[in-house]
Protein backbone atom coordinates (compact mmCIF):
# COMPACT_ATOMS: atom_id res chain seq x y z
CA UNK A 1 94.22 124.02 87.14
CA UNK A 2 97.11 121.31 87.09
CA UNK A 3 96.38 118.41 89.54
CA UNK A 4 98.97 116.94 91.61
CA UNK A 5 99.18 113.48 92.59
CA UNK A 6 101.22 111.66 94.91
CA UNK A 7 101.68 108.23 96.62
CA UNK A 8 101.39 108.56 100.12
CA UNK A 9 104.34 108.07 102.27
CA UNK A 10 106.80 104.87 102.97
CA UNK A 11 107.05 104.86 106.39
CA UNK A 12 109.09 102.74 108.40
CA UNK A 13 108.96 99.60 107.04
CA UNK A 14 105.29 99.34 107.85
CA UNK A 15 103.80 100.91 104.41
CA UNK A 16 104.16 99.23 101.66
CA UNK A 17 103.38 101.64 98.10
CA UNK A 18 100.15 103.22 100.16
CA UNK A 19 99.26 99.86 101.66
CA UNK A 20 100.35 98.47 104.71
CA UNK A 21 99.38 94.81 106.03
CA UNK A 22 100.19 93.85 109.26
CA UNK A 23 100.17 90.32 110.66
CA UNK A 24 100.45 88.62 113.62
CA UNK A 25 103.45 86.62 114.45
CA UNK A 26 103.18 83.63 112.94
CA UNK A 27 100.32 82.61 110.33
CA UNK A 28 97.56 82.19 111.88
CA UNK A 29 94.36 80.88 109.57
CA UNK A 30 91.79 82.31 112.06
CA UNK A 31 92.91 86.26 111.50
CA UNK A 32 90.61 88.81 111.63
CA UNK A 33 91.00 91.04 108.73
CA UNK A 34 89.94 94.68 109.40
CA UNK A 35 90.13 97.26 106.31
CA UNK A 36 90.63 100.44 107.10
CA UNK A 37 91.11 103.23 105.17
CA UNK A 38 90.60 107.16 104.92
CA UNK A 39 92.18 110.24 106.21
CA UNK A 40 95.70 110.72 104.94
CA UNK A 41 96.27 112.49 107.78
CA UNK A 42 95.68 109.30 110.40
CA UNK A 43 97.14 107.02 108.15
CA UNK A 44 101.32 107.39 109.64
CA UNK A 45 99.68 106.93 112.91
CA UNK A 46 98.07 103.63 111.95
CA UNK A 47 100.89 102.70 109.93
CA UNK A 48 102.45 102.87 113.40
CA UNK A 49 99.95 101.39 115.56
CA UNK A 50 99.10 98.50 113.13
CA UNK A 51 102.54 96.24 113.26
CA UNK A 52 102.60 96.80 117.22
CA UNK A 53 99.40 95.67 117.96
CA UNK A 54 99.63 93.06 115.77
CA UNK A 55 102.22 91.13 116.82
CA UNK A 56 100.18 90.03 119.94
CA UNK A 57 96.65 89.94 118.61
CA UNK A 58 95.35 87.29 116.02
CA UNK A 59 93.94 90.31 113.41
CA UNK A 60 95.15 91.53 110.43
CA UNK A 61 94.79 95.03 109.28
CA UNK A 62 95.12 96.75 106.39
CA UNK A 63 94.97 100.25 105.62
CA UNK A 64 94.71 102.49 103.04
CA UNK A 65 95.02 106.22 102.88
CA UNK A 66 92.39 107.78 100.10
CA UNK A 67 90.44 111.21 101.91
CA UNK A 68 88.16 111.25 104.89
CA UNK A 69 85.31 111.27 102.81
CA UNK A 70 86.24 107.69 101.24
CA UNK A 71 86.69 106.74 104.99
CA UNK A 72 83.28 107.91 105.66
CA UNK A 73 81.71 106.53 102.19
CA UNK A 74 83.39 102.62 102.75
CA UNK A 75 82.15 102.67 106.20
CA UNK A 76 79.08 103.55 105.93
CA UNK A 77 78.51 101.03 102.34
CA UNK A 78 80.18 98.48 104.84
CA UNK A 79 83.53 98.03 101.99
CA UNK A 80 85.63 98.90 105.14
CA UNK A 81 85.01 98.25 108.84
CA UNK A 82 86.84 101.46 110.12
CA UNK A 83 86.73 104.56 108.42
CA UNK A 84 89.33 107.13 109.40
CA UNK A 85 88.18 110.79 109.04
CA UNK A 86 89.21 114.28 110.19
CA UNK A 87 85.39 115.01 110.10
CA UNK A 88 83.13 113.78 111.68
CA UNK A 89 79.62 112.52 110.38
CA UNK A 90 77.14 115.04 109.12
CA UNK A 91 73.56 114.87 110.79
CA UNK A 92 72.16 113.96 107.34
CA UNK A 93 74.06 110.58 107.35
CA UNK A 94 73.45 110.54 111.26
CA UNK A 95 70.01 110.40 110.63
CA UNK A 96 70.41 108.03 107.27
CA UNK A 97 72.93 105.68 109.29
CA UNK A 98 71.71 105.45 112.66
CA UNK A 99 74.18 102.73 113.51
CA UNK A 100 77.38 104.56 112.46
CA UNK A 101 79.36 105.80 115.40
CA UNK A 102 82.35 108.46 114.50
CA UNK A 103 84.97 107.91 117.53
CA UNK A 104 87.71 110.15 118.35
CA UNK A 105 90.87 108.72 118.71
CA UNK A 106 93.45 111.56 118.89
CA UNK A 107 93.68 114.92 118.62
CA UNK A 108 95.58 116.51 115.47
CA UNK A 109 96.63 120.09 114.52
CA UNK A 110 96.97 121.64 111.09
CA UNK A 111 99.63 123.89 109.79
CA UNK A 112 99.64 126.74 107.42
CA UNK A 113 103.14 126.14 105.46
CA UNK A 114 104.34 128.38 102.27
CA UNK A 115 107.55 128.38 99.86
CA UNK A 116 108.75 131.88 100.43
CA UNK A 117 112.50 132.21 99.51
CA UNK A 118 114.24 133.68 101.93
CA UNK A 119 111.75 133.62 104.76
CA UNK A 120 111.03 129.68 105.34
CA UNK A 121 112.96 130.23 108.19
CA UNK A 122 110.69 132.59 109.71
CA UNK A 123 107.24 132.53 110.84
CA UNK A 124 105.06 134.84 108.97
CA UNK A 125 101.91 136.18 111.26
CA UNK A 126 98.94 135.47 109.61
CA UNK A 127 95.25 135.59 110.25
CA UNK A 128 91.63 133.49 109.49
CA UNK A 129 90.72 136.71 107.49
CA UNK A 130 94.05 137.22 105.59
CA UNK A 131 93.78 133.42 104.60
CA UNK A 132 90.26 133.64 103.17
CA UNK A 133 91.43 136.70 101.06
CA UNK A 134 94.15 134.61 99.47
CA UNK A 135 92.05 131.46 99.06
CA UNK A 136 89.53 133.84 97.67
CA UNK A 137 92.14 135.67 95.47
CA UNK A 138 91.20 138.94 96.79
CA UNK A 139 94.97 139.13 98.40
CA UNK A 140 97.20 138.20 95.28
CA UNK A 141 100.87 139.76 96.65
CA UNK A 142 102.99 138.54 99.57
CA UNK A 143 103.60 142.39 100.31
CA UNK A 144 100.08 143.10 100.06
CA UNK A 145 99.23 145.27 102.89
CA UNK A 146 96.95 143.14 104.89
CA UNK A 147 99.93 140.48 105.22
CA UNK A 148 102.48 143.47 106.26
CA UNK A 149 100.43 145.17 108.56
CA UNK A 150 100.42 141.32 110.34
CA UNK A 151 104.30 141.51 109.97
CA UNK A 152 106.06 144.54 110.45
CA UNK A 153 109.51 144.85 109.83
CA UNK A 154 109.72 141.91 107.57
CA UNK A 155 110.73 141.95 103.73
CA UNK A 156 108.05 141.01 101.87
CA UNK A 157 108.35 140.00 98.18
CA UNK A 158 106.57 140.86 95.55
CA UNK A 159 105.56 138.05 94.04
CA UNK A 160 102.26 136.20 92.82
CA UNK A 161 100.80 133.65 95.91
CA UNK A 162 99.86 130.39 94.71
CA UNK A 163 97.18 129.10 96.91
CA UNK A 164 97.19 124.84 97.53
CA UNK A 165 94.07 122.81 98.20
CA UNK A 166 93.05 119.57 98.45
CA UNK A 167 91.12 118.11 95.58
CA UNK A 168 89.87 114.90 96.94
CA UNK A 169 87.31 114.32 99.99
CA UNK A 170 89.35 115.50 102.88
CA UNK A 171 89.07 116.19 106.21
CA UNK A 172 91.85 118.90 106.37
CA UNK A 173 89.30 120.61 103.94
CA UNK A 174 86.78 120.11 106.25
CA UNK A 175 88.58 121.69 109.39
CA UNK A 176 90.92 124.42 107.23
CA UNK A 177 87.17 125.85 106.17
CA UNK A 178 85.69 125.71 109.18
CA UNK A 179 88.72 127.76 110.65
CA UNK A 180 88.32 130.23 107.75
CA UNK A 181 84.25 129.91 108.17
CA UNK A 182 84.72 130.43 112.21
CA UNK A 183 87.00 133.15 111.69
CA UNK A 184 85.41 135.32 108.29
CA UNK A 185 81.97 135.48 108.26
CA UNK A 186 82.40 136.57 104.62
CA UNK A 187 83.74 133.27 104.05
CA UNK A 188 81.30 131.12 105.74
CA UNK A 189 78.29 133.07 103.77
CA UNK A 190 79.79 132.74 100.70
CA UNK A 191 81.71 129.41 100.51
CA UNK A 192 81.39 127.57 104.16
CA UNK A 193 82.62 124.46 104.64
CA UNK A 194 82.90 120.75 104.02
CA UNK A 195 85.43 117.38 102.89
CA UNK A 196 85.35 119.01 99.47
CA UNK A 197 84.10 122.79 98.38
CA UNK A 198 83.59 124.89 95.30
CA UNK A 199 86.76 127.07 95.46
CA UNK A 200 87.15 130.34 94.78
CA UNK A 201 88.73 130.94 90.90
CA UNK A 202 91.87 132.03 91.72
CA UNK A 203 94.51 132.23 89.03
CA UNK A 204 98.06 129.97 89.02
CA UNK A 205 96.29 128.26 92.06
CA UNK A 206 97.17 124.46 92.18
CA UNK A 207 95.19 121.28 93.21
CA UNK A 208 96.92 118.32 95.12
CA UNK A 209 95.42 114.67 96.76
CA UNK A 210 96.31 113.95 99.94
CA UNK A 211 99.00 115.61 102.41
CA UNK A 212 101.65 114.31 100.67
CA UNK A 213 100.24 115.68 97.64
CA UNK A 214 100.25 119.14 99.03
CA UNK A 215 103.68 118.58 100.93
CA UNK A 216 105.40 118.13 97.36
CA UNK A 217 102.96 120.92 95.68
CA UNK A 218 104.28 123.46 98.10
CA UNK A 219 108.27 122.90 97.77
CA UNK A 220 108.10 122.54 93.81
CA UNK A 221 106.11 126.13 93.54
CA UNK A 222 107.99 129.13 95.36
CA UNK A 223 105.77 131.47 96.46
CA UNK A 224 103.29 128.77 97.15
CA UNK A 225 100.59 128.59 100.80
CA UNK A 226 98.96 125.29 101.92
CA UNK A 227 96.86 123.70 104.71
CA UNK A 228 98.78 120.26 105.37
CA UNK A 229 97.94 117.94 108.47
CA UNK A 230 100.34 118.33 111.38
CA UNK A 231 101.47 113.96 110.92
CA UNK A 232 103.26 115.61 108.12
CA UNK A 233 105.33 117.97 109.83
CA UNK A 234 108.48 115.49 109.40
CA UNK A 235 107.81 115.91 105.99
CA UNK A 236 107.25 119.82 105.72
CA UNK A 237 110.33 120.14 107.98
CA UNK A 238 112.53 118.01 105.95
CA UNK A 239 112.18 120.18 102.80
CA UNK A 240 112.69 123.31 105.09
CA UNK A 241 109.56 124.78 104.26
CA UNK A 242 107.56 127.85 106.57
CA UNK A 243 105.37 127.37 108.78
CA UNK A 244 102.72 130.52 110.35
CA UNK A 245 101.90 131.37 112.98
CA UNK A 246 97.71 131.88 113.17
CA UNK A 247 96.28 134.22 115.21
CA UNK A 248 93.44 132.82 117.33
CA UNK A 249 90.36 133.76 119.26
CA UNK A 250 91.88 135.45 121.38
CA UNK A 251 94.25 137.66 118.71
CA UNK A 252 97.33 136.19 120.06
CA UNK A 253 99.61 134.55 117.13
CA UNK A 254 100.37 130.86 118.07
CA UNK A 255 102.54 127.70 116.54
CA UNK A 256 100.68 124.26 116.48
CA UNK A 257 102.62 122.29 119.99
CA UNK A 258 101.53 120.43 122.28
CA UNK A 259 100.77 123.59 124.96
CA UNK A 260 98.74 125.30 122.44
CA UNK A 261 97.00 122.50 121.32
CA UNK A 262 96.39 120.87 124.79
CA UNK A 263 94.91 124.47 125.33
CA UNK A 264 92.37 124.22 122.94
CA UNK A 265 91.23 121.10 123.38
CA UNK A 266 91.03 121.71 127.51
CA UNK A 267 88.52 124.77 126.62
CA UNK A 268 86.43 122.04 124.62
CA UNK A 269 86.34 118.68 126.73
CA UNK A 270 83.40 120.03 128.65
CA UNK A 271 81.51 120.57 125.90
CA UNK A 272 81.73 117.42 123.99
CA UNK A 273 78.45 115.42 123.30
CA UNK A 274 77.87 111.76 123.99
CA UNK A 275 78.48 110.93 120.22
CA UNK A 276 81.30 113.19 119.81
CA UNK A 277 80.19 114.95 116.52
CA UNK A 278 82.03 118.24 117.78
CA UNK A 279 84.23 120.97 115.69
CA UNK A 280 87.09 122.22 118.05
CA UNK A 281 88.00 125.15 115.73
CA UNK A 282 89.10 128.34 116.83
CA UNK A 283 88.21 128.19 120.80
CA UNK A 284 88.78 130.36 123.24
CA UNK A 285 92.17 130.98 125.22
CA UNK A 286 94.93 132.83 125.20
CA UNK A 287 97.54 130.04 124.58
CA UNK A 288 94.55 128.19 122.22
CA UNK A 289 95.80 126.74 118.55
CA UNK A 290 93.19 127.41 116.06
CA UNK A 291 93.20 124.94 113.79
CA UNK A 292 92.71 121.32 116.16
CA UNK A 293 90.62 118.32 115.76
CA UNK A 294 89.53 115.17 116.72
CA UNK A 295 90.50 112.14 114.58
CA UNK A 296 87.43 109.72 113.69
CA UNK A 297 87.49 106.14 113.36
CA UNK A 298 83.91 105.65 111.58
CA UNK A 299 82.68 102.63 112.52
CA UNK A 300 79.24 100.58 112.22
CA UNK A 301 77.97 99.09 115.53
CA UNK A 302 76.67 96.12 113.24
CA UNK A 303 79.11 93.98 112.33
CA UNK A 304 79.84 90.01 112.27
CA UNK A 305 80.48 89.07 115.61
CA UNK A 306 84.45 88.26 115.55
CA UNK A 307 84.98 91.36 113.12
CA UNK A 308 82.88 93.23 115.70
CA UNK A 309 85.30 91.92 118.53
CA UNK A 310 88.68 92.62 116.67
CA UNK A 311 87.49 96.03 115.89
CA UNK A 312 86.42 96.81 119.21
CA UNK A 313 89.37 95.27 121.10
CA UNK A 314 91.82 97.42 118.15
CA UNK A 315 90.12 100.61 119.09
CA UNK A 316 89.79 99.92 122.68
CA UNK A 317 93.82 99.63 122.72
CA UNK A 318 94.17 102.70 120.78
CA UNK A 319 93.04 105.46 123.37
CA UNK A 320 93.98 103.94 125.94
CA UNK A 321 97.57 105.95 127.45
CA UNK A 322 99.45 103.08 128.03
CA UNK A 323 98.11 101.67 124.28
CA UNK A 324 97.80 103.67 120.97
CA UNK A 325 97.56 106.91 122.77
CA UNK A 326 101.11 106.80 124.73
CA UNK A 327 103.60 109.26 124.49
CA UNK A 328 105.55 107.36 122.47
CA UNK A 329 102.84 106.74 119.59
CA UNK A 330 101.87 110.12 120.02
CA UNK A 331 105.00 112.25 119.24
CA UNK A 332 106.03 110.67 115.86
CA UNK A 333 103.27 112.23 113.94
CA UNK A 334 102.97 115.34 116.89
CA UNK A 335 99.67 114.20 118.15
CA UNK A 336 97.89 115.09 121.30
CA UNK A 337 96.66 112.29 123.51
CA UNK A 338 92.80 112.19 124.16
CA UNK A 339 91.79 114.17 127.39
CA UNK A 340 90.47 111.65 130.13
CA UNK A 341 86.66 112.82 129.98
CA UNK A 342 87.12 112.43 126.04
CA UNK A 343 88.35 108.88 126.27
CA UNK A 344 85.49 107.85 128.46
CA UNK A 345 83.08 109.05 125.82
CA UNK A 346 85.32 107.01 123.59
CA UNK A 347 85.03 103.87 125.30
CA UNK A 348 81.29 104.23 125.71
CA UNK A 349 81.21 104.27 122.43
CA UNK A 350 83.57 101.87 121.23
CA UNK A 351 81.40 99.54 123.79
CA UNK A 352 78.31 100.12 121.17
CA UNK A 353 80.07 97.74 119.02
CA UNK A 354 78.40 94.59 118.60
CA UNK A 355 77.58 91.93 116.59
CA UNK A 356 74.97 92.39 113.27
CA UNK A 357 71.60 90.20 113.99
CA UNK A 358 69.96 88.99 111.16
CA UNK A 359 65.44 88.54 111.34
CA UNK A 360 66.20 85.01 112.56
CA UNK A 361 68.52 86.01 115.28
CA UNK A 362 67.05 89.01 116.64
C-alpha cells in the first residue's frame, strides 16, 4: 500500500515548513513558551490565532501539526502543554489521567471529496452505508448500483474507486468511523472506530498523513474518495476537486455550511456533559450535517504556575466571540463558533487550570 507524505501547509506567513513560532512584539526574556501540537485539522486555525494573540500577550507559542493522537500522547507525557485533537479522551486515559481536561474550542465539519473526471463539479449523493462498502471494498465501481440508485440520472464511470485514509493517529479517523459506525451497524461490529483502525484490505487503496496528505492523494489518483477536515476546504477547492453530499439521520442529503452544521450542533448542546467528552455524529434534524465535531485542546490542569496562566489566559481568549471564536477567525478555515451553553462548559473548564503542587507545597 504506497504511503503518502506531505508537509503540512504554508499559511500566511505564520507557518513556517510545519512550524510556526509566534512572538510578542518586541523580545521579551520573560515569554511564556507554550508547545502545542496535534490535529492537522486545528492547526490553520492556530496558525491564525497564534500571531494575533501574540502581539499583545508576553507568550510564545509554537505549534506543530503531527495527528490527534500525538496531541493526546504529548499532553498527557507533559512534552506539550496543549494537545489539539479531533477526539476527545477515551475513558481509559480518563481514568489513567485524572487531571487531563479535553476542551472544545470550535466546532469543525468533515467532507467526503473524490477525483471523478467529469463530475468534480457535481455533488454525488452518497450515504454512511455506501461509504462503509467502499472502505470495506465490497463496492469496487463508481457505477455500482448502490451509488446510482443514490444518483439517478447521473453518468457514472466505470472505473476502479481508490479509497484514501489516514495512516497516522488522527482525529478525522476517529469521527469519519464513528459516522460510518453510527450509520452501518455492520461497520461498527466489524471494524468500529478510533484515531487509527485496522482497515479493511482493499486493493489499489492508498495511505496518506495528515489532511494535506490526503488533499494531494486525492487530486494525483482519478477515481480516488477521501475523508479530509473541512480547514482544508481552500485547499480541496483550489484543485477543483468533488465534494458529496451525505445523507443524514434524517435521510435528507446535506453539504457541510454553516446552517447544516449549526443544526447539528443545536440538537447536541443540551446534551453535552460537564467534561465535554461527547461525539456529535450523525444527530438528528432535518437540516443536520453528519459528520461535525468538537475541536479539543488537551490540556493538564497541573502545570507550573506561569505556564498554567499563559495557557489558561490563551484558551480563555480563544472561545470567547469577540476573541478566537469571532466571525472573522472562524470563516477562514469554515468553522462554527462554540454555542453559548458550550462555551460556558468551556470556561469552567479552562478555569480547572492551575498551578502543579509539589509534597512540599501542597
Amino acid at each position: 500500500m504506497p504511503l503518502i507524505t506531505n508537509k503540512p501547509p504554508i499559511l500566511a506567513a505564520a507557518a513556517a515548513v510545519g512550524l510556526v513560532t509566534a512572538l510578542a512584539a518586541g523580545a521579551r526574556a520573560a515569554e511564556t513558551r507554550v508547545l502545542e501540537t496535534g490535529s492537522s485539522l486545528l492547526y490553520p486555525l492556530f496558525n491564525i490565532w497564534v500571531p494575533v494573540y501574540a502581539k499583545n500577550h508576553p507568550v510564545q507559542i509554537t505549534t506543530q501539526s503531527t495527528g490527534s493522537g500525538t496531541g493526546i500522547s504529548e499532553a498527557v507525557s507533559g512534552l506539550a502543554q496543549i494537545g489539539a485533537s479531533d477526539a476527545y479522551l477515551s475513558p481509559a486515559i480518563h481514568q489513567q489521567h485524572p487531571n487531563m481536561l479535553n476542551i472544545p474550542l470550535a466546532i469543525s465539519s468533515q467532507m467526503v471529496n473524490y477525483n471523478l473526471p467529469g463530475l468534480n463539479g457535481a455533488h454525488l449523493k452518497l450515504s454512511g452505508p455506501v461509504l462503509a462498502g467502499i472502505y470495506e471494498g465490497k463496492i469496487s465501481h463508481w457505477d455500482d448500483p448502490q451509488i446510482a440508485k443514490l444518483n439517478p440520472g447521473v453518468k457514472l464511470p466505470h472505473q476502479t474507486i481508490i479509497p484514501v485514509h489516514r495512516t497516522d493517529g488522527s482525529g478525522d479517523t476517529f469521527i469519519f468511523t464513528q459516522f460510518l459506525s453510527a450509520s452501518t451497524p455492520d461497520w461498527a461490529s466489524t471494524h468500529g472506530y478510533g484515531t487509527t483502525i485496522s482497515w479493511p484490505a482493499v486493493s489499489g487503496e492508498i495511505g496518506a498523513e495528515g489532511n494535506q496528505g490526503m488533499v494531494s492523494a486525492v487530486q494525483q489518483n482519478s477515481y480516488s474518495i477521501a475523508y479530509i477536515g473541512i480547514s482544508y476546504k481552500g485547499a480541496t477547492d483550489q484543485d477543483k476537486l468533488g465534494e458529496a453530499e451525505l445523507q443524514n439521520k434524517a435521510g435528507n442529503f446535506v453539504l457541510p455550511d454553516n446552517p447544516t452544521v449549526q443544526a447539528a450542533a443545536a440538537a447536541a448542546a443540551g446534551q453535552t456533559p460537564k467534561d465535554e467528552s461527547m461525539s456529535l455524529i450523525f444527530q438528528p434534524g432535518a437540516h443536520s450535517y453528519p459528520i461535525i465535531n468538537y475541536e479539543y485542546a488537551i490540556v493538564n490542569t497541573a502545570l507550573p504556575e506561569q505556564t498554567a496562566t499563559a495557557v489558561r489566559d490563551f484558551l480563555g481568549w480563544t472561545i470567547q466571540s469577540n476573541g478566537g471564536n469571532a466571525p472573522g477567525f472562524m470563516k477562514k478555515v469554515d468553522f462554527v463558533p462554540l454555542p453559548a451553553a458550550i462555551r460556558h462548559l468551556s470556561e469552567d473548564q479552562i478555569k480547572a487550570i492551575g498551578p502543579q503542587r509539589s509534597a512540599s507545597n501542597p
